[in-house]
C-alpha atoms as a PDB file:
ATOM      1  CA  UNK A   1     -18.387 -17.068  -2.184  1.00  0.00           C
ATOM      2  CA  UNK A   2     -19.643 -18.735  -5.288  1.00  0.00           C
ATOM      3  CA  UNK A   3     -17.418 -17.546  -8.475  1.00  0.00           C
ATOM      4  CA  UNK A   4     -17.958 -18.646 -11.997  1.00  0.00           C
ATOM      5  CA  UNK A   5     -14.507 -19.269 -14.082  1.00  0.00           C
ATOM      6  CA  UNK A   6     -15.622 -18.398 -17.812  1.00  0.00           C
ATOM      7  CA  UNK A   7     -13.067 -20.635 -20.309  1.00  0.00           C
ATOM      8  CA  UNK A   8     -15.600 -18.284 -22.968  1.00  0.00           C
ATOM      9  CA  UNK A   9     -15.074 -19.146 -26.655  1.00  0.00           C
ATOM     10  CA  UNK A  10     -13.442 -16.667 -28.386  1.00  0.00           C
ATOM     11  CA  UNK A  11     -14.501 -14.472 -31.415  1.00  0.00           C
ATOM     12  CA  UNK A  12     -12.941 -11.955 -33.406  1.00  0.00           C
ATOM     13  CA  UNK A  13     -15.842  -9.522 -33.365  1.00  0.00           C
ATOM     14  CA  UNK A  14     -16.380  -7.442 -30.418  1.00  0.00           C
ATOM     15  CA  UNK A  15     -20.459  -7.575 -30.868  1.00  0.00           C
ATOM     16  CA  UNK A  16     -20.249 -11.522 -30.622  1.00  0.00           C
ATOM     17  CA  UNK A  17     -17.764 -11.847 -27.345  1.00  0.00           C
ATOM     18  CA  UNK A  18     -19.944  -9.382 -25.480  1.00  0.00           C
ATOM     19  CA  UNK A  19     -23.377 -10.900 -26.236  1.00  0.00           C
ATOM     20  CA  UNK A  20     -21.739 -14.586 -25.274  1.00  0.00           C
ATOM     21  CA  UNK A  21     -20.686 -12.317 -21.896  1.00  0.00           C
ATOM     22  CA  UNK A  22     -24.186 -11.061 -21.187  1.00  0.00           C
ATOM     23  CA  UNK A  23     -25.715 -13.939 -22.255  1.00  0.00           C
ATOM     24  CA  UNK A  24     -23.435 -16.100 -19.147  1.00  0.00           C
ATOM     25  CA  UNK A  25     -24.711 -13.583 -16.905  1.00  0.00           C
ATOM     26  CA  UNK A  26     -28.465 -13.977 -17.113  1.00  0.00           C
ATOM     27  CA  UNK A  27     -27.634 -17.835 -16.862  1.00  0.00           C
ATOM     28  CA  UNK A  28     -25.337 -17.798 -13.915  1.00  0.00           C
ATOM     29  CA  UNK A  29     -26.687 -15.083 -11.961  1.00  0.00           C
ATOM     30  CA  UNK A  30     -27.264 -17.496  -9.168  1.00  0.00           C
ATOM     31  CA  UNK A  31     -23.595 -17.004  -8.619  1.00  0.00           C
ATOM     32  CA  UNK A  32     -22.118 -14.295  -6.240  1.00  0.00           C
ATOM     33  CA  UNK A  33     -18.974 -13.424  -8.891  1.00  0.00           C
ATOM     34  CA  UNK A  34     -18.337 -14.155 -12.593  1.00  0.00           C
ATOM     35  CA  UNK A  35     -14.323 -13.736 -14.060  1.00  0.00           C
ATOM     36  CA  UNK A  36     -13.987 -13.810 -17.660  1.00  0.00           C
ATOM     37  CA  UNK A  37     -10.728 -13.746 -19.498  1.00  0.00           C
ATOM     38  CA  UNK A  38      -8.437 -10.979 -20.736  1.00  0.00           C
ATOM     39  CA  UNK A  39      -9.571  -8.920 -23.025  1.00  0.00           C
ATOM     40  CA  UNK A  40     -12.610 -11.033 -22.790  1.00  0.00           C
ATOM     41  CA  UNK A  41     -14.812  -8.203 -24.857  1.00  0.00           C
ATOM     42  CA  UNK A  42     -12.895  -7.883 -27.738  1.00  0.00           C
ATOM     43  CA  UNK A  43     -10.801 -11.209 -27.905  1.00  0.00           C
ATOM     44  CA  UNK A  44      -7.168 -11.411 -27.931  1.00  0.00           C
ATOM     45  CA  UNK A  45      -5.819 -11.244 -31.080  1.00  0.00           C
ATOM     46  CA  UNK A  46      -4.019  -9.353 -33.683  1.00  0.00           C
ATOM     47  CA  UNK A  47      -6.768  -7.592 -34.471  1.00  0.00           C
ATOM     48  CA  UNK A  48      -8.299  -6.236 -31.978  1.00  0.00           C
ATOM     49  CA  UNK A  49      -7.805  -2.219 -33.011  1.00  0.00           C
ATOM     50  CA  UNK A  50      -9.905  -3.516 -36.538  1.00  0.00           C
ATOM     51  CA  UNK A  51     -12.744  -4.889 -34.796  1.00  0.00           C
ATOM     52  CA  UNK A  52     -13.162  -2.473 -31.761  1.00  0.00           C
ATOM     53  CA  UNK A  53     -12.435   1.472 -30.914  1.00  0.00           C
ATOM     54  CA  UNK A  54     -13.014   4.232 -28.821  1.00  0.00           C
ATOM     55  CA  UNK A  55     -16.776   4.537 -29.163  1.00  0.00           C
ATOM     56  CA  UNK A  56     -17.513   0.755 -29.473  1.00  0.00           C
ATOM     57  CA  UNK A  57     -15.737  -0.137 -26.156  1.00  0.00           C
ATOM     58  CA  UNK A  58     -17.526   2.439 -24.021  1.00  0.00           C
ATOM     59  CA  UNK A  59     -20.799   1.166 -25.269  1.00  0.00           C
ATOM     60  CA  UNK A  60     -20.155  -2.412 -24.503  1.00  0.00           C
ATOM     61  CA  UNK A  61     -18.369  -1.669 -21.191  1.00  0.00           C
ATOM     62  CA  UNK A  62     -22.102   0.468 -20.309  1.00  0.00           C
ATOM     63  CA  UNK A  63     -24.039  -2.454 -22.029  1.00  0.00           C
ATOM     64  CA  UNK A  64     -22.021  -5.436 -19.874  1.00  0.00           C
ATOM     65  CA  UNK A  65     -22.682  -3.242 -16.545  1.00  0.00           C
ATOM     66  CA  UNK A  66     -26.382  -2.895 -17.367  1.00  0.00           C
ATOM     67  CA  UNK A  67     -26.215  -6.767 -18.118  1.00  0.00           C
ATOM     68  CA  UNK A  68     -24.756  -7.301 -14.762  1.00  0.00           C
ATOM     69  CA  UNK A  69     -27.570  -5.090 -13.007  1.00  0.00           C
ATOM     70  CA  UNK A  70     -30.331  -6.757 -14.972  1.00  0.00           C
ATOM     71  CA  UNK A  71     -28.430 -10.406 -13.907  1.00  0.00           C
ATOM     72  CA  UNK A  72     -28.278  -9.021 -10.503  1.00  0.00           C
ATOM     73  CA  UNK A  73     -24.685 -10.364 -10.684  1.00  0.00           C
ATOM     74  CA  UNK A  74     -21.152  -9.368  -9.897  1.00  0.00           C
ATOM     75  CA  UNK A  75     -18.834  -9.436 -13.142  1.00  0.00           C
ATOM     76  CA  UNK A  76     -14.860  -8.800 -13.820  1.00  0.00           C
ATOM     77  CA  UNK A  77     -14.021  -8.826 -17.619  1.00  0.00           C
ATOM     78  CA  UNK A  78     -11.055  -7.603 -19.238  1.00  0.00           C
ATOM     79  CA  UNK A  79     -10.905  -4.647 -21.943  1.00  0.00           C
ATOM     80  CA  UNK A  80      -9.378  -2.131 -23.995  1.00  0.00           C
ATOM     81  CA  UNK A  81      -9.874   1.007 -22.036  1.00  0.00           C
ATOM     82  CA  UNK A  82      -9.408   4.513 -23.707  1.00  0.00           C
ATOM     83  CA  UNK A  83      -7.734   7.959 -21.826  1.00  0.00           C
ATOM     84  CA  UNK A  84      -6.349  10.785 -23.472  1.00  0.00           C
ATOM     85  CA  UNK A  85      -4.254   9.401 -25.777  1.00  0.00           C
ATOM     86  CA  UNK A  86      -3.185   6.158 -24.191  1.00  0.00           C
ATOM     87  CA  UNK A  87      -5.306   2.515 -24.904  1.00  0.00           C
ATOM     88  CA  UNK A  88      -4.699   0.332 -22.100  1.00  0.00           C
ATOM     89  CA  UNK A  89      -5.458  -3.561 -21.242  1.00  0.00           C
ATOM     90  CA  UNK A  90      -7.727  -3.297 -18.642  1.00  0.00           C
ATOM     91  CA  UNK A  91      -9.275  -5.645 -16.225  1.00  0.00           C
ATOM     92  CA  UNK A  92     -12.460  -4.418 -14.765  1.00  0.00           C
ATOM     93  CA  UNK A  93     -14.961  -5.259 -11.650  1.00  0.00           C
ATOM     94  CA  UNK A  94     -18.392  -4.350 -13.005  1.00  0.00           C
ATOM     95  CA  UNK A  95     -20.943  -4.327  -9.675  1.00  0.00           C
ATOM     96  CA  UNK A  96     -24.208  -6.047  -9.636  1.00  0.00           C
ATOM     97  CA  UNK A  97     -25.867  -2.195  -9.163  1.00  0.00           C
ATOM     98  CA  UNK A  98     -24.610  -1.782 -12.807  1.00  0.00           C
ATOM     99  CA  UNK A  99     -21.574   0.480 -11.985  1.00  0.00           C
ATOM    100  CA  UNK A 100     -18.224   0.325 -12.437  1.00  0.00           C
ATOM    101  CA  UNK A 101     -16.466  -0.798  -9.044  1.00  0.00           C
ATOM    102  CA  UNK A 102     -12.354  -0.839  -9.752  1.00  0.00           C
ATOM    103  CA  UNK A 103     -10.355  -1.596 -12.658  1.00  0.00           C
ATOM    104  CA  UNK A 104      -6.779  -2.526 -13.077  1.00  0.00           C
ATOM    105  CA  UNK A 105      -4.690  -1.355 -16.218  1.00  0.00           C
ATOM    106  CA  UNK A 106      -2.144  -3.802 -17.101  1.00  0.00           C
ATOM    107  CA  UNK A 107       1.113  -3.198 -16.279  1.00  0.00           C
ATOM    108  CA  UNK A 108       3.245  -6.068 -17.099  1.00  0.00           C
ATOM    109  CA  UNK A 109       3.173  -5.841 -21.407  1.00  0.00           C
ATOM    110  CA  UNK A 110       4.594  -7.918 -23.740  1.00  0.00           C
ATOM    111  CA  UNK A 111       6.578  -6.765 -26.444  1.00  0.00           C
ATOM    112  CA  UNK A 112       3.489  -7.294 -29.307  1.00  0.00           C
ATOM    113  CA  UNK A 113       0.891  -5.734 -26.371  1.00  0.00           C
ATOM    114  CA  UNK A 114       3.334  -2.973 -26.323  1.00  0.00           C
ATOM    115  CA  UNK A 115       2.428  -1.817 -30.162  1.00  0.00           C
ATOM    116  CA  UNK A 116      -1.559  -1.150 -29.141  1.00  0.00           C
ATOM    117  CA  UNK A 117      -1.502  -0.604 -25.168  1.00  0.00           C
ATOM    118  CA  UNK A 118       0.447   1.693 -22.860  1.00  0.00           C
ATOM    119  CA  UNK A 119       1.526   0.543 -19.437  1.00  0.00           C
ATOM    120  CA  UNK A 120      -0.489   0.830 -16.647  1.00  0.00           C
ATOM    121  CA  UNK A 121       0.613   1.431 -13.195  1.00  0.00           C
ATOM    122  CA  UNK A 122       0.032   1.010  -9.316  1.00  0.00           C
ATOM    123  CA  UNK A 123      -2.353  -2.018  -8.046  1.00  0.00           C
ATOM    124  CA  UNK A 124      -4.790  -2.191  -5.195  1.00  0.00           C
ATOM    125  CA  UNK A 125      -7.179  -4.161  -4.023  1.00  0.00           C
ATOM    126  CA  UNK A 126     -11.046  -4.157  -4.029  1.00  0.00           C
ATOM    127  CA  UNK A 127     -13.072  -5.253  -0.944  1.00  0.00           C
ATOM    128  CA  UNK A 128     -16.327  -7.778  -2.377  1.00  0.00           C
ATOM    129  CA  UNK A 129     -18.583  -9.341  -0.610  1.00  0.00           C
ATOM    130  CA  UNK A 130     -16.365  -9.309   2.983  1.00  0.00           C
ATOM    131  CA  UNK A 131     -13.467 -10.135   1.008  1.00  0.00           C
ATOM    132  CA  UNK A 132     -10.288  -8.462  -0.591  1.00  0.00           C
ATOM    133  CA  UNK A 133      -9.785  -9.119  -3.895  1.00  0.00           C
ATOM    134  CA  UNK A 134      -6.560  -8.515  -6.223  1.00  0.00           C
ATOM    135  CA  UNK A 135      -6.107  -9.018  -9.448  1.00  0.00           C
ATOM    136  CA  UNK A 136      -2.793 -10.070 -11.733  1.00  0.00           C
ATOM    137  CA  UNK A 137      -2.979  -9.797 -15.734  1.00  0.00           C
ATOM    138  CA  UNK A 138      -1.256 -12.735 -17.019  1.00  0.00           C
ATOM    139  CA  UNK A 139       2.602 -12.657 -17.157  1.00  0.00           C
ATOM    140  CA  UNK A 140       2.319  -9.974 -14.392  1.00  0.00           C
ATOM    141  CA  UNK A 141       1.897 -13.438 -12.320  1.00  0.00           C
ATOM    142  CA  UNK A 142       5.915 -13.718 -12.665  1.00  0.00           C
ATOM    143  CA  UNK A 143       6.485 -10.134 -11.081  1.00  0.00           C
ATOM    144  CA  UNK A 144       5.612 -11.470  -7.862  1.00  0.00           C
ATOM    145  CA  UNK A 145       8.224  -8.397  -5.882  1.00  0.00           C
ATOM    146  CA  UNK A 146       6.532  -5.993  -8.043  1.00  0.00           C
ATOM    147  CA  UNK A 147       2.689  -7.019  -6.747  1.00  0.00           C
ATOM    148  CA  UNK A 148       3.512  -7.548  -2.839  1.00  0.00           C
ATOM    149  CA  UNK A 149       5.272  -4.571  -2.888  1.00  0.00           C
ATOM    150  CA  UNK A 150       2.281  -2.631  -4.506  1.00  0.00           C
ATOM    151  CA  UNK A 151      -0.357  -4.116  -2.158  1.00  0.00           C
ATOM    152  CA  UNK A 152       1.261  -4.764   1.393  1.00  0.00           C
ATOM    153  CA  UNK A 153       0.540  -4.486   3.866  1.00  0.00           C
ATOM    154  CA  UNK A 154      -3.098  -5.309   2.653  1.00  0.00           C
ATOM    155  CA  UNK A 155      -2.820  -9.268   1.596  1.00  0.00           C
ATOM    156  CA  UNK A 156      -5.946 -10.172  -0.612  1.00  0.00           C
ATOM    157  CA  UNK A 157      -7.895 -12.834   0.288  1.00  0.00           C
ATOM    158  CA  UNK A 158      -8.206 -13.716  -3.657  1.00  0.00           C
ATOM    159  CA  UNK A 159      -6.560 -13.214  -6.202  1.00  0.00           C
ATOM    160  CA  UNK A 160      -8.055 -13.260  -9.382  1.00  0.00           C
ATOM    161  CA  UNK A 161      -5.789 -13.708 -12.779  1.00  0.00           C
ATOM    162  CA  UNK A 162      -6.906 -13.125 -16.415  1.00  0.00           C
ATOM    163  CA  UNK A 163      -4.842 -14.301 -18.963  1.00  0.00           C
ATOM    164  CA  UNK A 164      -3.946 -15.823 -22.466  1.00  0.00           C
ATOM    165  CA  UNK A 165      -1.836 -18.340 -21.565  1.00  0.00           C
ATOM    166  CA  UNK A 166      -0.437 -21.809 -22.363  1.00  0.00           C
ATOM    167  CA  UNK A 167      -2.440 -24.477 -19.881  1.00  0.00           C
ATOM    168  CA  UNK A 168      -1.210 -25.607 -16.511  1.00  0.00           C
ATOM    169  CA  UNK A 169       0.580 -29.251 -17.214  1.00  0.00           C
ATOM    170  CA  UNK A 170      -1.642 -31.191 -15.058  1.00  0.00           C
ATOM    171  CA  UNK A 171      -4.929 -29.977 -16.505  1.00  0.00           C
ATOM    172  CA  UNK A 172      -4.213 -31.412 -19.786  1.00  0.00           C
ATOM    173  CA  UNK A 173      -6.061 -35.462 -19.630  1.00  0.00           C
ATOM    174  CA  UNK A 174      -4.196 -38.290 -21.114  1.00  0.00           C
ATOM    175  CA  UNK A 175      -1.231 -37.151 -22.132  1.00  0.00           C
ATOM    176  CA  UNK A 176       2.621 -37.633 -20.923  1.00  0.00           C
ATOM    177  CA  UNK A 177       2.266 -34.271 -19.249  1.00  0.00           C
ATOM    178  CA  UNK A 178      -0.047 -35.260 -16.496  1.00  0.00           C
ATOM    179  CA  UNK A 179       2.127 -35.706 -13.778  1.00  0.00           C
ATOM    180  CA  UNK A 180       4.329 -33.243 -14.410  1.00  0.00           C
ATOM    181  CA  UNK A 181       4.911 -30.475 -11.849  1.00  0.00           C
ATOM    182  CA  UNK A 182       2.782 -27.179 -12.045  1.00  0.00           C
ATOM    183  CA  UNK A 183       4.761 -23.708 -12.701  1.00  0.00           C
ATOM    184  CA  UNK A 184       6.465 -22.020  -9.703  1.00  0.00           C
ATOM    185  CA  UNK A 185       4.889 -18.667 -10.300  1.00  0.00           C
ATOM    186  CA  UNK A 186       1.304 -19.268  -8.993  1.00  0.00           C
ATOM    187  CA  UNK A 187       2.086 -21.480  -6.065  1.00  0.00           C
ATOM    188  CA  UNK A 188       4.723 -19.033  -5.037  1.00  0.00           C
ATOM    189  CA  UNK A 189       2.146 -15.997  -5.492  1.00  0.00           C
ATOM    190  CA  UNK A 190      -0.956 -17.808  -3.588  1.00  0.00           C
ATOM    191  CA  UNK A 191       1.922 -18.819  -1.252  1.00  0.00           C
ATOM    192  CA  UNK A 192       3.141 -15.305  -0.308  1.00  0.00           C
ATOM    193  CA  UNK A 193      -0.015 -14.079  -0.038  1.00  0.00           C
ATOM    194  CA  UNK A 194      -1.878 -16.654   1.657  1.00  0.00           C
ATOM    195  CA  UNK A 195      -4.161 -15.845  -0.996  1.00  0.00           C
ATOM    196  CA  UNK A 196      -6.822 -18.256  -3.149  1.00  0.00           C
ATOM    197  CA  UNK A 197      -5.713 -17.639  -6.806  1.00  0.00           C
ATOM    198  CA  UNK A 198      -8.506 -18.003  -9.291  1.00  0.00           C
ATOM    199  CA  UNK A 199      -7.088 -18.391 -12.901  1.00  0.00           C
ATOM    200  CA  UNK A 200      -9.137 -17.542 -15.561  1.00  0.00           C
ATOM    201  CA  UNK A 201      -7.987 -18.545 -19.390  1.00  0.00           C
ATOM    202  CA  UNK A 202      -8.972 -18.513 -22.859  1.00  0.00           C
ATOM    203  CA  UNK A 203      -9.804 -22.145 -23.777  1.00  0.00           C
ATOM    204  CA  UNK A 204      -8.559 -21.670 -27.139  1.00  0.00           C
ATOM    205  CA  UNK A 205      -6.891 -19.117 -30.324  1.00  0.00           C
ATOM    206  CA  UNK A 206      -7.439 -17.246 -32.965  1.00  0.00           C
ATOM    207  CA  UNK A 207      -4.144 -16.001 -33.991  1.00  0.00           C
ATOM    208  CA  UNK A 208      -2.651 -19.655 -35.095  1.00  0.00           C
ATOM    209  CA  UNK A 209      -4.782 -23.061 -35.208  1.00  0.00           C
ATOM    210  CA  UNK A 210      -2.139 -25.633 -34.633  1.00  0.00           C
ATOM    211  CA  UNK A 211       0.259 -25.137 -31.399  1.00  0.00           C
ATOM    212  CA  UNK A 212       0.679 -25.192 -27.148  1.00  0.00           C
ATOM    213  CA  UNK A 213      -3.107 -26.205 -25.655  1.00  0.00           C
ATOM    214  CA  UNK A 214      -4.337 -23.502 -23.890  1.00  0.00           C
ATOM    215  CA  UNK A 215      -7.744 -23.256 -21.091  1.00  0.00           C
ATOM    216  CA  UNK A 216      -6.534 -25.643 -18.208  1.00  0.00           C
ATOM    217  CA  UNK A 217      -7.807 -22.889 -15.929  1.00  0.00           C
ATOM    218  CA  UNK A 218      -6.612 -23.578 -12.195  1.00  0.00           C
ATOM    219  CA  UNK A 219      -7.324 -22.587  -8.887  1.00  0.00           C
ATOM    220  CA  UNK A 220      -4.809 -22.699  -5.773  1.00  0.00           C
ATOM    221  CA  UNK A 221      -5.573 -22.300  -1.926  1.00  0.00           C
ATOM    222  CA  UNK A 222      -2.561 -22.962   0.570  1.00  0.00           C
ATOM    223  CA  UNK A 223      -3.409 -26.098   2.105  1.00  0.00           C
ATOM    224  CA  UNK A 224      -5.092 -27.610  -0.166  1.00  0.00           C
ATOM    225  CA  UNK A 225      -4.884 -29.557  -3.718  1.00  0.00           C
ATOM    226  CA  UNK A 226      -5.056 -27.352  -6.857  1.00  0.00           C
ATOM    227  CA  UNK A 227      -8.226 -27.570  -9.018  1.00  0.00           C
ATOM    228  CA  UNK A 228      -8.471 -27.642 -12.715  1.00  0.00           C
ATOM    229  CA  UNK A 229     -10.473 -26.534 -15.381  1.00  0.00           C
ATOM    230  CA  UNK A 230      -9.997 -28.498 -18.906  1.00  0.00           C
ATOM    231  CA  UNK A 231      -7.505 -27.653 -21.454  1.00  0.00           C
ATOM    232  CA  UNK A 232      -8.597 -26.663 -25.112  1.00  0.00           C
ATOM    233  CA  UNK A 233     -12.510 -26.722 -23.772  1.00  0.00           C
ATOM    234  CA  UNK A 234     -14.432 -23.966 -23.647  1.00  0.00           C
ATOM    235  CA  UNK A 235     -16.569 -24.251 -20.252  1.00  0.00           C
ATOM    236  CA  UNK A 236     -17.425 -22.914 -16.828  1.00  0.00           C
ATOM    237  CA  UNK A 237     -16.199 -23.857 -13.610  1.00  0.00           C
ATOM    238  CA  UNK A 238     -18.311 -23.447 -10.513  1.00  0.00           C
ATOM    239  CA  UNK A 239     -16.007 -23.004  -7.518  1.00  0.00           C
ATOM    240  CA  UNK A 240     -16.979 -22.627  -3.654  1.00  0.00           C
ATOM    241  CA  UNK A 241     -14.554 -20.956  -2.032  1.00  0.00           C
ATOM    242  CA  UNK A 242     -15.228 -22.290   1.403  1.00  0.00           C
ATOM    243  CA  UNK A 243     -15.191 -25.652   0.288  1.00  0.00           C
ATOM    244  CA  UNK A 244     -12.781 -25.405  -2.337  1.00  0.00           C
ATOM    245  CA  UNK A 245     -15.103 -27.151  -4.703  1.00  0.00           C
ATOM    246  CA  UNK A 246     -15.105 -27.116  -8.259  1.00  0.00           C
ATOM    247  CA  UNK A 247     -17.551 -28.140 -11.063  1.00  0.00           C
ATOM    248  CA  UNK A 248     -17.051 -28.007 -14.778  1.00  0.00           C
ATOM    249  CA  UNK A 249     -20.425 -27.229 -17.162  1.00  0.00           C
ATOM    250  CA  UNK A 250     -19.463 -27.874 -20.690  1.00  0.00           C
ATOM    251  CA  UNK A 251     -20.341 -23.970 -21.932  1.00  0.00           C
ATOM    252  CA  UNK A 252     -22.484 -25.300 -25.162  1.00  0.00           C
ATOM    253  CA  UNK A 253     -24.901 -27.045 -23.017  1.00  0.00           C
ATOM    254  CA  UNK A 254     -25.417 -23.213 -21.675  1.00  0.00           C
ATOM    255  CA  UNK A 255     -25.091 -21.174 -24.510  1.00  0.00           C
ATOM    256  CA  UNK A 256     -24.188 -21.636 -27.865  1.00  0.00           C
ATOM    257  CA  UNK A 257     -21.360 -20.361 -29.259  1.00  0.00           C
ATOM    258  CA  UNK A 258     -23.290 -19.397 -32.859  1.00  0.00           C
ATOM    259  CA  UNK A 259     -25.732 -18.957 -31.535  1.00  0.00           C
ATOM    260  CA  UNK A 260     -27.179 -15.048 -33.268  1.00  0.00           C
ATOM    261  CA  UNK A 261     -29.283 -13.012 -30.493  1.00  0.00           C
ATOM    262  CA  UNK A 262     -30.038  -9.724 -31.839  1.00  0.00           C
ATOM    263  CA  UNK A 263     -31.259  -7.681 -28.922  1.00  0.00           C
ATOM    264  CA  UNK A 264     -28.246  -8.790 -26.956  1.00  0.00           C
ATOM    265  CA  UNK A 265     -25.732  -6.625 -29.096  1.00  0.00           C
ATOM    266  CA  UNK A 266     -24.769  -3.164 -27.545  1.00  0.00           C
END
């Protein structure tokens, strides 16, 4: 399987972060699966309930699933999703037919998550192309009892993991951290599972300007050397799962970031 690993730039308006999405489908629609990051429609940041709501979502959730039937492409994006009363941070698996295949609800919050979403629950899998995939929402990548115990006796084959999160060590290029040694967490995760885990980060923040890189987007299959996207660049990384091959596009070269495509809005 081919799957595209979209470090997307981030913006604060829910109109601009899903045109960038649809506008990465039409252009990688060669590829067999595209994984953007958490809350990859509306951004994450502190304002997310001022830019977005009930009525906005839906129509950019139908708008990114006709995108991914008109791109003929397989997508997973993360969302706010709305029932009854409850707002929840949702991961979904959009199908190339333009429906909505599966879609996880977050279950591992934060404290500040906890004052906009409610907690999801359970976790399966979702069968793709001859293969299982799971999925683990950022920090959920530390509650590794919590996910085998929700998904065995059926191991995934991949496991894909949205987040917002500070970059892996060794993805960040001349500095003192290069040879430092990678978390625990996702080697112990792709370990248990004998699972390929496909990270998938936001390059970059909108919530402070100054602080811990983020991006650095990495991939890890037992047996073999982990791959890296860069740190604090905004990009796409091509990655062959049979070969475990990865290569890097720089993202502006594809589609600019201010860049103001009307018909492209939901």
């Amino acid at each position: 399987m081919n799957v595209g690993i979209i470090q997307m730039p981030m913006a604060w308006s829910l109109d601009e972060n899903v045109a960038e999405i649809s506008r990465l489908c039409a252009r990688f629609n060669r590829l067999d699966l595209l994984i953007f990051p958490e809350l990859a429609t509306t951004g994450f940041h502190r304002e997310v309930l001022n830019h977005s709501n009930e009525e906005t979502t839906r129509r950019a959730i139908d708008f990114l699933a006709s995108s991914a039937y008109q791109a003929r492409v397989n997508i997973m994006v993360g969302t706010p999703t709305y029932s009854d009363d409850a707002i929840y941070n949702s991961y979904l698996l959009l199908g190339r037919c333009g429906t909505l295949k599966s879609q996880w609800h977050k279950v591992g919050l934060t404290q500040s998550e906890r004052r906009i979403f409610s907690e999801g629950s359970g976790r399966n899998n979702y069968s793709l192309n001859g293969l299982d995939i799971g999925v683990v929402i950022c920090r959920e990548i530390d509650d590794l009892d919590w996910f085998l115990t929700e998904i065995s006796p059926n191991m995934p084959d991949i496991i894909v993991w949205p987040g917002y999160m500070e970059a892996t060590p060794r993805s960040l290029s001349n500095s003192e951290y290069d040879q430092a040694a990678d978390a625990k967490a996702p080697k112990a995760l792709s370990e248990a599972t004998n699972a390929t885990l496909i990270q998938c980060n936001w390059p970059h923040a909108l919530n402070f300007t100054e602080g811990k890189p983020l991006g650095g987007s990495q991939i890890i299959k037992p047996g073999y050397e982990p791959l890296y996207l860069p740190a604090n660049k905004a990009c796409v990384g091509i990655y062959d799962t049979l070969r475990h091959d990865l290569e890097v596009i720089d993202i502006r070269l594809v589609s600019p970031v201010n860049e103001r495509v009307a018909e492209t809005k939901p």
